[in-house]
C-alpha atoms as a PDB file:
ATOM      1  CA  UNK A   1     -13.729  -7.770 -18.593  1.00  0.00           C
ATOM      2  CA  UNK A   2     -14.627  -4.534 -20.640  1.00  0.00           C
ATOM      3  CA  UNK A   3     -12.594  -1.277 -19.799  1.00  0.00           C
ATOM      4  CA  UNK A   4     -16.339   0.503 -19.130  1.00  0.00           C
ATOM      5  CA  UNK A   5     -17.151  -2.332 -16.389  1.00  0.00           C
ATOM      6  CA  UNK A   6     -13.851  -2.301 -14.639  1.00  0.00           C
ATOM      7  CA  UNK A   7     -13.727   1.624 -14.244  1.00  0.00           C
ATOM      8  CA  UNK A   8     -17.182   1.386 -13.007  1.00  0.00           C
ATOM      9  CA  UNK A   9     -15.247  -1.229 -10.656  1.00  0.00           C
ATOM     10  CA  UNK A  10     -12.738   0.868  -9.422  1.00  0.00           C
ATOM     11  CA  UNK A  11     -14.550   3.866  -8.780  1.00  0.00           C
ATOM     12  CA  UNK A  12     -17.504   1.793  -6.416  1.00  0.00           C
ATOM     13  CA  UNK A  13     -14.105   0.305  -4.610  1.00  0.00           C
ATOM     14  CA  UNK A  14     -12.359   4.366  -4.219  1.00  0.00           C
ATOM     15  CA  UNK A  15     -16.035   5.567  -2.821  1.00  0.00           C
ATOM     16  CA  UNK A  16     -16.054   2.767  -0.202  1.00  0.00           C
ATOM     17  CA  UNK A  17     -12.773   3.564   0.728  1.00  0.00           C
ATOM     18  CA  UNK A  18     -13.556   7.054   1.442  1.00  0.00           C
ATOM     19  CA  UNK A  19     -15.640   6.209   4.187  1.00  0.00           C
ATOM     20  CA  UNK A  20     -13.029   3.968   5.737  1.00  0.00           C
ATOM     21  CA  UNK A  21     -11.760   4.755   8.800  1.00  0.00           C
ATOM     22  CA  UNK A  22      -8.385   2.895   7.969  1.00  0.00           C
ATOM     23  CA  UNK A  23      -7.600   4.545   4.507  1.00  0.00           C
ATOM     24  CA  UNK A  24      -5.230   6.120   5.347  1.00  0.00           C
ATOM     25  CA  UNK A  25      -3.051   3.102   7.262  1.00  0.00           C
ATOM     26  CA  UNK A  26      -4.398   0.988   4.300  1.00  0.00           C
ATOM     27  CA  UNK A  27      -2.650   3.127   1.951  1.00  0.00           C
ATOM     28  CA  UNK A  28       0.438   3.457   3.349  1.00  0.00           C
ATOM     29  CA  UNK A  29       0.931  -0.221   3.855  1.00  0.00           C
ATOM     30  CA  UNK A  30       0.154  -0.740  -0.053  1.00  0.00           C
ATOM     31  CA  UNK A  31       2.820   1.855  -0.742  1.00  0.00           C
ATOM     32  CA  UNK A  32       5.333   0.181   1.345  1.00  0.00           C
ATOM     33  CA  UNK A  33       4.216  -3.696   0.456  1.00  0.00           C
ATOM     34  CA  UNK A  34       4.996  -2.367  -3.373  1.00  0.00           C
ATOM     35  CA  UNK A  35       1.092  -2.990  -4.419  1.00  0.00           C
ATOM     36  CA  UNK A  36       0.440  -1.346  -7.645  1.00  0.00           C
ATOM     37  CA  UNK A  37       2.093  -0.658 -10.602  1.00  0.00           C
ATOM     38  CA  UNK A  38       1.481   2.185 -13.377  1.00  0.00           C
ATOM     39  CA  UNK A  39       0.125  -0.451 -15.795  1.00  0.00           C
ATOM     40  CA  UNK A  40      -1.883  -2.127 -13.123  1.00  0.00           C
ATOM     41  CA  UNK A  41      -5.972  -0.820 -13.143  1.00  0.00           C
ATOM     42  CA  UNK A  42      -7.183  -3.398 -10.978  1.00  0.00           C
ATOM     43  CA  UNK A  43      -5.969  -2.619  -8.042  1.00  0.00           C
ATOM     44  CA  UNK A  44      -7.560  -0.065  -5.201  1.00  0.00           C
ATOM     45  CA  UNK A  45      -6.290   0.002  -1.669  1.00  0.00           C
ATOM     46  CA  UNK A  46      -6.319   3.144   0.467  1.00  0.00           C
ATOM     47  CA  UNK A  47      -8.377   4.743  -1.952  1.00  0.00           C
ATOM     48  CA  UNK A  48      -5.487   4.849  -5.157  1.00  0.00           C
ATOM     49  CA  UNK A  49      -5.435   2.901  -8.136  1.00  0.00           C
ATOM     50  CA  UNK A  50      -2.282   0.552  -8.688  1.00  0.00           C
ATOM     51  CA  UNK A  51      -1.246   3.660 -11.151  1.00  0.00           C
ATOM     52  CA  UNK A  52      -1.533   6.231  -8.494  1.00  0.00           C
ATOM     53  CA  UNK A  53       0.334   3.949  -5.856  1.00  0.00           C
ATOM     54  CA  UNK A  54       3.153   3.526  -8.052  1.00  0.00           C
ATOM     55  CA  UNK A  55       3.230   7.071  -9.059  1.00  0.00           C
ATOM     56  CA  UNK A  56       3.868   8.361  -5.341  1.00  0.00           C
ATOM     57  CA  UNK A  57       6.219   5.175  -4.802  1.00  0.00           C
ATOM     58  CA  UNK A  58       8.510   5.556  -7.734  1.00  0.00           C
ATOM     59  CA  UNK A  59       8.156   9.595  -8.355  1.00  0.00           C
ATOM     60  CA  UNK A  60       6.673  11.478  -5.213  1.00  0.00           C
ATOM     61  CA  UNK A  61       7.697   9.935  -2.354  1.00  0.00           C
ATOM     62  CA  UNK A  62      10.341   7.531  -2.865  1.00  0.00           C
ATOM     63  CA  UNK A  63      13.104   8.215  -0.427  1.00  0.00           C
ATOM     64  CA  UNK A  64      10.155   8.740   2.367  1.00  0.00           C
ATOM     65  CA  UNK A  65       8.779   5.314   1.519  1.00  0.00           C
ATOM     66  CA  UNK A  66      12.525   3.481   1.330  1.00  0.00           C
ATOM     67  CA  UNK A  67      13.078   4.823   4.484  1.00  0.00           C
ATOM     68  CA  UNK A  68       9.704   3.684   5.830  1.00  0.00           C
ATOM     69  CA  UNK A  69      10.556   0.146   4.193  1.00  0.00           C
ATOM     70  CA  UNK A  70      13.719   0.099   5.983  1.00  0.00           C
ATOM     71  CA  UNK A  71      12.805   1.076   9.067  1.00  0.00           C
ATOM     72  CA  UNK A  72       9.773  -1.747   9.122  1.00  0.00           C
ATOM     73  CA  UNK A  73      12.654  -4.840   8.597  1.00  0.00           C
ATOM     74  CA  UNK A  74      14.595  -3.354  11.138  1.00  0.00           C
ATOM     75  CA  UNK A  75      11.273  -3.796  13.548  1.00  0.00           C
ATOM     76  CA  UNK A  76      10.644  -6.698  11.937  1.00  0.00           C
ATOM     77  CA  UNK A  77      14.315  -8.147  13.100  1.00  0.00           C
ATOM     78  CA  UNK A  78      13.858  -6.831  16.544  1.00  0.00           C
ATOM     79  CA  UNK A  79      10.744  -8.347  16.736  1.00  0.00           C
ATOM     80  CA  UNK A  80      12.382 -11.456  15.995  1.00  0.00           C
ATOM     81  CA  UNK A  81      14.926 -11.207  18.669  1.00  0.00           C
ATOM     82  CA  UNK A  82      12.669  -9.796  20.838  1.00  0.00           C
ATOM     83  CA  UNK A  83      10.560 -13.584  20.893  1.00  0.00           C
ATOM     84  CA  UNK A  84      13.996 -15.390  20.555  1.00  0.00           C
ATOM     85  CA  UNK A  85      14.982 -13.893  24.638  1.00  0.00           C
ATOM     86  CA  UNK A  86      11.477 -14.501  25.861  1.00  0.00           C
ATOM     87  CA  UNK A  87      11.053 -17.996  24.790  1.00  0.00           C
ATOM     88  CA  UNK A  88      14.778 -18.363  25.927  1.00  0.00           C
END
């Protein structure tokens, strides 16, 4: 696809997401699912290019977002355990 046609692309995808009332929960699950990379211009969720999302995930926010990461698998395990006792 030519460069002119995917930026025109990406920008129709960051306006829609600026009216969305989930942007901002959208963008902090595609920081914490890893989406995006700084080579990747195909990508928009929350409103951020794959280059922005991996900019705040490797350089601006990284400890936040490990923690974040962390902290969801822990859930995740309780959740687990949680349906393991009912069904029990």
């Amino acid at each position: 696809m030519p460069p002119v046609i995917r930026a025109a692309q990406r920008e129709a995808a960051r306006q829609l997401c600026a009216g969305c009332p989930v942007r901002p929960a959208c963008e902090e699950l595609a920081l914490r699912d890893g989406k995006g990379t700084r080579a990747d211009d195909g990508v928009v969720r929350g409103g951020r290019t794959g280059q922005e999302l991996a900019i705040t995930r490797e350089i601006r926010q990284p400890a936040r977002l490990a923690a974040a990461v962390t902290a969801d698998h822990l859930a995740s395990g309780s959740e687990d355990r949680i349906n393991l006792r009912i069904a029990a």
